[in-house]
PDB file of N, CA and C in Angstrom:
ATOM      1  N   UNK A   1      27.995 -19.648 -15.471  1.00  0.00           N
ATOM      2  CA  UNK A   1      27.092 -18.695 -16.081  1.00  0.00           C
ATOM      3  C   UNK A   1      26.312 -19.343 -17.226  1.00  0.00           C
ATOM      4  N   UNK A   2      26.905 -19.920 -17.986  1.00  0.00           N
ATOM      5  CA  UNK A   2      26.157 -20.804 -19.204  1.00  0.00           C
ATOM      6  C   UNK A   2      25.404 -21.787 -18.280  1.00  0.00           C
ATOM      7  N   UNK A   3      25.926 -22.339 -17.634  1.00  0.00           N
ATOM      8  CA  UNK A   3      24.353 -23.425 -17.322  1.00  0.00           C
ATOM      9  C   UNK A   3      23.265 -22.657 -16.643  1.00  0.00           C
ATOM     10  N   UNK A   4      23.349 -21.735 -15.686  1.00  0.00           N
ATOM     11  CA  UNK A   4      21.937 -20.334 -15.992  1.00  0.00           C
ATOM     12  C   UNK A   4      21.644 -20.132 -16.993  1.00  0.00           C
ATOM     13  N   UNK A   5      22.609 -19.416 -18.027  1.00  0.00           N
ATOM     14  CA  UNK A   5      21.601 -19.508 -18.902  1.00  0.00           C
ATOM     15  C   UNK A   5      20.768 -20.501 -19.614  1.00  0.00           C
ATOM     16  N   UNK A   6      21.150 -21.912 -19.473  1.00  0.00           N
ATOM     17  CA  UNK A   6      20.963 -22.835 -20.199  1.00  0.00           C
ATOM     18  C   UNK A   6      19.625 -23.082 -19.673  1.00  0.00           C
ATOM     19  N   UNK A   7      19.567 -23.396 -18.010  1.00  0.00           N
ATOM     20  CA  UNK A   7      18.380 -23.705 -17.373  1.00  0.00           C
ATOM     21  C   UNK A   7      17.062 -22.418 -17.395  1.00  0.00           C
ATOM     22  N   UNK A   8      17.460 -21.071 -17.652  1.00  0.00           N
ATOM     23  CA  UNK A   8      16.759 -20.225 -18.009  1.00  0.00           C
ATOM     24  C   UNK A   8      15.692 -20.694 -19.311  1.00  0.00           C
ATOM     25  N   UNK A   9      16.815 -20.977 -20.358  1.00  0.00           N
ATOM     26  CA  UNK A   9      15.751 -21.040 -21.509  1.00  0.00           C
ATOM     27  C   UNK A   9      15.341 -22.635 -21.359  1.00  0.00           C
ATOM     28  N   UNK A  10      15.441 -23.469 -20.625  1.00  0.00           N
ATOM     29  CA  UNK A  10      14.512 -24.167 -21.090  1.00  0.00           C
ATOM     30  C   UNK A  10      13.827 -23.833 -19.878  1.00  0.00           C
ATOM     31  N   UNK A  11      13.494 -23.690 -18.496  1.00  0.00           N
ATOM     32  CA  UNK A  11      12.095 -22.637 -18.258  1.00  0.00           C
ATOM     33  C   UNK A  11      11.318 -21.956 -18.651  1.00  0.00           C
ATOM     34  N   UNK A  12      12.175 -21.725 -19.846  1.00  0.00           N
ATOM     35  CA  UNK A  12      11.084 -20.119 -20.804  1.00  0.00           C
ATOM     36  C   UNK A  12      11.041 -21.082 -21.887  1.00  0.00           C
ATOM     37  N   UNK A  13      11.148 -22.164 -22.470  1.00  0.00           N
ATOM     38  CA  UNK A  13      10.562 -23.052 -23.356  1.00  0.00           C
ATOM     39  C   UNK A  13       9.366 -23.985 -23.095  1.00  0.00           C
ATOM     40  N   UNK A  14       9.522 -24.564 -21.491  1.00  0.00           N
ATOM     41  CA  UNK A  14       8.411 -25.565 -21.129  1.00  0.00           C
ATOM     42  C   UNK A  14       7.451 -24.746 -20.342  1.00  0.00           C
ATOM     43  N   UNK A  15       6.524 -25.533 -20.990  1.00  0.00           N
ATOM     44  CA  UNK A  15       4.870 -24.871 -21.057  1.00  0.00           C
ATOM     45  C   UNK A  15       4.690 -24.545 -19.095  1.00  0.00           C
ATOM     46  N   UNK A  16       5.136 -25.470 -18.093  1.00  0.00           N
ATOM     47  CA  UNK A  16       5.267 -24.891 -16.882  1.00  0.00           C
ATOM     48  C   UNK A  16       5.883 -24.322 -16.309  1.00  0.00           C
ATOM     49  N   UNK A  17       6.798 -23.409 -17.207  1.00  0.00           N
ATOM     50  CA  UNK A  17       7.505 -22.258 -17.486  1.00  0.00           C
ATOM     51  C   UNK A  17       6.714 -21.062 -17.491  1.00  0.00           C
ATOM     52  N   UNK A  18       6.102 -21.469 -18.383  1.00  0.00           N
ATOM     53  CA  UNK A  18       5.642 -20.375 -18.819  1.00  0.00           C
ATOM     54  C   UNK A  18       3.841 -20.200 -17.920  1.00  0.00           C
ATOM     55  N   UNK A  19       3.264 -21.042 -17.221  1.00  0.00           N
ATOM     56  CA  UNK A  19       2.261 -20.644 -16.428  1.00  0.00           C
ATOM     57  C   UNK A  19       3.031 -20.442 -15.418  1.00  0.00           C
ATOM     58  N   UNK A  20       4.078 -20.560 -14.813  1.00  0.00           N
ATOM     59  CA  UNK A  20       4.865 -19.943 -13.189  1.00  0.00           C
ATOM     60  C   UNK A  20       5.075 -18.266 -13.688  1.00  0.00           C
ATOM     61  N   UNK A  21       5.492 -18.192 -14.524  1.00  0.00           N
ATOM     62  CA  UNK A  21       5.930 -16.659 -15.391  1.00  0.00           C
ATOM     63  C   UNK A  21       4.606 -15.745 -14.955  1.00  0.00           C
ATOM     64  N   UNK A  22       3.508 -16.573 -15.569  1.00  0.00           N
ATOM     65  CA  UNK A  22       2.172 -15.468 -15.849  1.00  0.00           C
ATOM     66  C   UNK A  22       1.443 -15.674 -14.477  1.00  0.00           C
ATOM     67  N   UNK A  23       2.085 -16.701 -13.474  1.00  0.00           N
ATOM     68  CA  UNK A  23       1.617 -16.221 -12.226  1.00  0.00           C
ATOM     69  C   UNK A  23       2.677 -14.877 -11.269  1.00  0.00           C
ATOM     70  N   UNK A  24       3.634 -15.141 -11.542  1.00  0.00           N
ATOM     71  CA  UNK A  24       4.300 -14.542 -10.714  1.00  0.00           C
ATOM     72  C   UNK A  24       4.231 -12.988 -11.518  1.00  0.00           C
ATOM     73  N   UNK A  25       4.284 -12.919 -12.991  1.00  0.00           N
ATOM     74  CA  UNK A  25       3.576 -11.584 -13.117  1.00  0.00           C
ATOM     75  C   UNK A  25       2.203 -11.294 -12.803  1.00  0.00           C
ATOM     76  N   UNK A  26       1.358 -11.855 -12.425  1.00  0.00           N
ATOM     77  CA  UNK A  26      -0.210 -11.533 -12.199  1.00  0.00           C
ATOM     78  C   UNK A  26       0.265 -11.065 -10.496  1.00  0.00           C
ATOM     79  N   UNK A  27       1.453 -11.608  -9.881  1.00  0.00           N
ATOM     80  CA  UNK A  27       1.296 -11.364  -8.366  1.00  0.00           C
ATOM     81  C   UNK A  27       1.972 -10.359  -8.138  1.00  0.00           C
ATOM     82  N   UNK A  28       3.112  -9.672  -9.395  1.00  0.00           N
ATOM     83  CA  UNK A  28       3.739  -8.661  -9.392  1.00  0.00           C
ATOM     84  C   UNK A  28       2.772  -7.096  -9.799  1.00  0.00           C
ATOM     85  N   UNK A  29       1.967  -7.516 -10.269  1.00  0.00           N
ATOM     86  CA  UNK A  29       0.908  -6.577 -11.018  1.00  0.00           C
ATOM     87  C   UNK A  29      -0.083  -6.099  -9.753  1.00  0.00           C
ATOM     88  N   UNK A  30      -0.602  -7.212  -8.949  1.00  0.00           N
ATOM     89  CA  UNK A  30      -0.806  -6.661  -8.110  1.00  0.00           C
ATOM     90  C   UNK A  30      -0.477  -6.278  -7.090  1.00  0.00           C
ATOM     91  N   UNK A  31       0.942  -6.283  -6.854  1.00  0.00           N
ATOM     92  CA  UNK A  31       1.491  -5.623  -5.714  1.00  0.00           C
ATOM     93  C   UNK A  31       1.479  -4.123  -5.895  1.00  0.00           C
ATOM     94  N   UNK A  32       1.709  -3.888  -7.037  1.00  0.00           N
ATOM     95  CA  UNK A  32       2.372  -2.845  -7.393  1.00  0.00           C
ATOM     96  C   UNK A  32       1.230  -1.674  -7.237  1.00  0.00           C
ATOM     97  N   UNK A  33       0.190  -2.800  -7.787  1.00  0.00           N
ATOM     98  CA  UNK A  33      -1.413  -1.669  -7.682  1.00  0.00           C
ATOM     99  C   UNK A  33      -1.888  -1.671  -6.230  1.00  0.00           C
ATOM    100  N   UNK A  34      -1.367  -2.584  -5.405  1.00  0.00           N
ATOM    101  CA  UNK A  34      -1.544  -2.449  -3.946  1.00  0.00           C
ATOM    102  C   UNK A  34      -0.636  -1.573  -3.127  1.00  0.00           C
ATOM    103  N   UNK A  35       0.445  -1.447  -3.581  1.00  0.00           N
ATOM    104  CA  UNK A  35       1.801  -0.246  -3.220  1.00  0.00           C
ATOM    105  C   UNK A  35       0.860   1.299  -3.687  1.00  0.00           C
ATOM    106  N   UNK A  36       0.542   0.984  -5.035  1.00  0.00           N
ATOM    107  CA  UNK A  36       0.138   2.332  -5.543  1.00  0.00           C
ATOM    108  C   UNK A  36      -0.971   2.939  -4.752  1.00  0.00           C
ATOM    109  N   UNK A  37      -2.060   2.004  -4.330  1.00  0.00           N
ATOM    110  CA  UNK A  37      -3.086   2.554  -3.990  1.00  0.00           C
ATOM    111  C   UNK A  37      -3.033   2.228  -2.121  1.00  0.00           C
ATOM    112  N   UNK A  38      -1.823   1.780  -1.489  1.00  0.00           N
ATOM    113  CA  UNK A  38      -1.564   1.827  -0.451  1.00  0.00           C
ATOM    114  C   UNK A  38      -2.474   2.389   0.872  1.00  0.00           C
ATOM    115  N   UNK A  39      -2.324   4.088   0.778  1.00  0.00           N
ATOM    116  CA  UNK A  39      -3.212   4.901   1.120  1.00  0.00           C
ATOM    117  C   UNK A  39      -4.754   4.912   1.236  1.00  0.00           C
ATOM    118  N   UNK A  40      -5.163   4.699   0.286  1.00  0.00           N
ATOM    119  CA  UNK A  40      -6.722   4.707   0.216  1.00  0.00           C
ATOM    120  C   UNK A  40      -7.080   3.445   0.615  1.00  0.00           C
ATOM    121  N   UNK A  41      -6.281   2.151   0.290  1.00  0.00           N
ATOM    122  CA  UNK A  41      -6.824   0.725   0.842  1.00  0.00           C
ATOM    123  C   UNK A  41      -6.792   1.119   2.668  1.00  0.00           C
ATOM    124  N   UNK A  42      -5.614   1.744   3.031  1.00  0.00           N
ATOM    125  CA  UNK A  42      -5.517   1.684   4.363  1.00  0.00           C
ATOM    126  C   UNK A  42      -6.524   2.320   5.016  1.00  0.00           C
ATOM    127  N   UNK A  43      -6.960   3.997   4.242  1.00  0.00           N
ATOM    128  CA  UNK A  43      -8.454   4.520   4.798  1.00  0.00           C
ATOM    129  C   UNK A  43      -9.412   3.778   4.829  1.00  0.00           C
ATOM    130  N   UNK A  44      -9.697   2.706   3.985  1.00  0.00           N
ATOM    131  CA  UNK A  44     -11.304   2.155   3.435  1.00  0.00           C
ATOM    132  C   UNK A  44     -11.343   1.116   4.639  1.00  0.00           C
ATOM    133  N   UNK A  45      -9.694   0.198   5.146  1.00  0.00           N
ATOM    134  CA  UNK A  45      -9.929  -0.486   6.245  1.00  0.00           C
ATOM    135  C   UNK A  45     -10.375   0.184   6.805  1.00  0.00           C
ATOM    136  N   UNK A  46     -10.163   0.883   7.623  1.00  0.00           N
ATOM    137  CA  UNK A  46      -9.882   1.870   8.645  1.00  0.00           C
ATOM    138  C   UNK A  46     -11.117   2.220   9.139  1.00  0.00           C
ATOM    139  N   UNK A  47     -11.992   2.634   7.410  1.00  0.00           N
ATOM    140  CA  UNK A  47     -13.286   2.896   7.871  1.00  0.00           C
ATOM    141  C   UNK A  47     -14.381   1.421   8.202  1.00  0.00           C
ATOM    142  N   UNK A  48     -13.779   0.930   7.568  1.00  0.00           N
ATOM    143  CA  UNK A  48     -14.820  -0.180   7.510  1.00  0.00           C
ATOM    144  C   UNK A  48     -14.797  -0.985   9.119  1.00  0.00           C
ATOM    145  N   UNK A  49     -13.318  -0.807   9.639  1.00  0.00           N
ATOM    146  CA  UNK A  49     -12.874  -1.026  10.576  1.00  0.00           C
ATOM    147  C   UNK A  49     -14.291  -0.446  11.894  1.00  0.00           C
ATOM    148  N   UNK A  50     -13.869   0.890  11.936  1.00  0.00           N
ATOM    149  CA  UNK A  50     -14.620   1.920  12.852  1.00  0.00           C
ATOM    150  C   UNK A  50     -16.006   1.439  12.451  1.00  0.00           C
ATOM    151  N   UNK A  51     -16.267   1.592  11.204  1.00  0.00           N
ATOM    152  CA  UNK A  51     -17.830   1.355  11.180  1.00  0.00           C
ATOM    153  C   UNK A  51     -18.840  -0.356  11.743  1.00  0.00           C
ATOM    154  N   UNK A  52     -17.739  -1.283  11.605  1.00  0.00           N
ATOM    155  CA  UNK A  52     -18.398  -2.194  12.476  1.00  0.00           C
ATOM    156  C   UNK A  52     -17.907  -2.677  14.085  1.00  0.00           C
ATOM    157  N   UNK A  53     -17.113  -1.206  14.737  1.00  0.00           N
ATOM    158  CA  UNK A  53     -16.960  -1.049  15.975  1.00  0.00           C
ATOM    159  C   UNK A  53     -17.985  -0.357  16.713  1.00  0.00           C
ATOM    160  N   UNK A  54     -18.483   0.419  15.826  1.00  0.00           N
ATOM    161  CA  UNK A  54     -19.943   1.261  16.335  1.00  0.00           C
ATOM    162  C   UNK A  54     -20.566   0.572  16.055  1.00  0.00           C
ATOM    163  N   UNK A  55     -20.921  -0.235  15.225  1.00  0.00           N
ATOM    164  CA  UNK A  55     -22.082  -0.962  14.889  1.00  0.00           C
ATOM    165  C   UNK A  55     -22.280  -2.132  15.915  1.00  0.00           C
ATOM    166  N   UNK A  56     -21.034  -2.701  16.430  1.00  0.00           N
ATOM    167  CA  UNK A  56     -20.944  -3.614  17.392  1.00  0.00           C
ATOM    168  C   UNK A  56     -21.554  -3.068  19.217  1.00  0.00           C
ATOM    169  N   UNK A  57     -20.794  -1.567  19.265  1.00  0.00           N
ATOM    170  CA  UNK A  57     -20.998  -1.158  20.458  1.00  0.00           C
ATOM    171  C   UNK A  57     -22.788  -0.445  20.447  1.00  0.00           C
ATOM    172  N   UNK A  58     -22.982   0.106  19.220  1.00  0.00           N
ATOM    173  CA  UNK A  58     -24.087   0.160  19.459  1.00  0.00           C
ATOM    174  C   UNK A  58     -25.433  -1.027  19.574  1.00  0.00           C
ATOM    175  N   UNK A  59     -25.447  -1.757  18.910  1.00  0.00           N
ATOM    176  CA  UNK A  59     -26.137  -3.055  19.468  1.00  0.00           C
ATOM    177  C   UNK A  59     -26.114  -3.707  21.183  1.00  0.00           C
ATOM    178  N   UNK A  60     -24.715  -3.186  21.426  1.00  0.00           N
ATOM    179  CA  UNK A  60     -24.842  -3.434  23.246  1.00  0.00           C
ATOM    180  C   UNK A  60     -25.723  -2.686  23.932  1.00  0.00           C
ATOM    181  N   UNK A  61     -25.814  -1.438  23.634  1.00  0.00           N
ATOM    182  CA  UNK A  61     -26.804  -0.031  24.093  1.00  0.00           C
ATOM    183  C   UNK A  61     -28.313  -0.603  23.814  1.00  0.00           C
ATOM    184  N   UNK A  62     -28.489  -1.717  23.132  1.00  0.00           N
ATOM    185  CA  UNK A  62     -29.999  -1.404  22.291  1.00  0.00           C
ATOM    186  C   UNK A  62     -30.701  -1.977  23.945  1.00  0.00           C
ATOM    187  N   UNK A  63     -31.898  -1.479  24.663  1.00  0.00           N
ATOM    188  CA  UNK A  63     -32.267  -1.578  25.531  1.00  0.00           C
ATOM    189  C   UNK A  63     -33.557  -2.764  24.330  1.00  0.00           C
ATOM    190  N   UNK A  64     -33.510  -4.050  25.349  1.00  0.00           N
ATOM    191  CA  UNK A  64     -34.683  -5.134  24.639  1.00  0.00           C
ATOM    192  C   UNK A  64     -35.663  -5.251  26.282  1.00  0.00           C
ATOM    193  N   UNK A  65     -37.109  -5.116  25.853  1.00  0.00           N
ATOM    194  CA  UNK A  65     -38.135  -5.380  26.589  1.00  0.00           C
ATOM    195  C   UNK A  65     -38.391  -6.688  27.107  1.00  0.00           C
ATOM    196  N   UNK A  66     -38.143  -7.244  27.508  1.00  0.00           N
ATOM    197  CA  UNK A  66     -38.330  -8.822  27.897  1.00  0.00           C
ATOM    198  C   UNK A  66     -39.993  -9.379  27.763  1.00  0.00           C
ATOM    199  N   UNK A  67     -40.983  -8.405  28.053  1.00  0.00           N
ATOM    200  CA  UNK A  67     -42.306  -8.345  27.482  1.00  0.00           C
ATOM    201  C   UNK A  67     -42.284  -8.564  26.466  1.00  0.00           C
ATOM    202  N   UNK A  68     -42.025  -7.868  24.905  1.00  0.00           N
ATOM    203  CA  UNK A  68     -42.071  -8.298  23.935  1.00  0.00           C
ATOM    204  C   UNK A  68     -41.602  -9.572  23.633  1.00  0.00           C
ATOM    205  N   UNK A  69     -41.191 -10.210  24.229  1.00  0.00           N
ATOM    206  CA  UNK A  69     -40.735 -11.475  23.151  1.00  0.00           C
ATOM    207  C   UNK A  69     -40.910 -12.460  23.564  1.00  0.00           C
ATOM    208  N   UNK A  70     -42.015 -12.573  24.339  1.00  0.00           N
ATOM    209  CA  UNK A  70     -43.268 -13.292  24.698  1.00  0.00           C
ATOM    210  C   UNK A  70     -42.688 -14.872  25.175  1.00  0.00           C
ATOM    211  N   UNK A  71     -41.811 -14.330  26.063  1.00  0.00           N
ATOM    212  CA  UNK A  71     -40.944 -15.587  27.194  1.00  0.00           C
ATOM    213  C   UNK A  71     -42.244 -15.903  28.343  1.00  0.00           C
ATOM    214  N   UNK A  72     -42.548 -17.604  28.259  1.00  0.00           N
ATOM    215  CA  UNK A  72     -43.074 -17.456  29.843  1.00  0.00           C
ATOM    216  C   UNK A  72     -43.081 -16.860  30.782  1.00  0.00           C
TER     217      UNK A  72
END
């Protein structure tokens, strides 16, 4: 148990200690706001999803003139 703690504080003394710390809280921070807002991220895919499935299927529908675009 003492050499945990021992190797603890000098992690929390050296300076690359302490940038692993403020990453792994920056990745905890946003989980949490990604848990929280779970729901609404999943609608906004969802829509964004659908909206460039129509956008895809409708471009297949677009009827093109072969006249206009002035092919030999």
């Amino acid at each position: 148990m003492e050499a945990l703690k021992s190797a603890w504080q000098r992690f929390w003394q050296e300076e690359d200690g302490l940038g692993t710390l403020e990453i792994l809280l920056i990745i905890a921070v946003l989980l949490i706001i990604a848990i929280a807002f779970r729901k609404w991220i999943t609608k906004w895919m969802e829509s964004l999803f659908n909206d460039a499935s129509k956008e895809i299927k409708d471009s297949k529908n677009v009827n093109i003139d072969d006249s206009k675009l002035g092919t030999p």
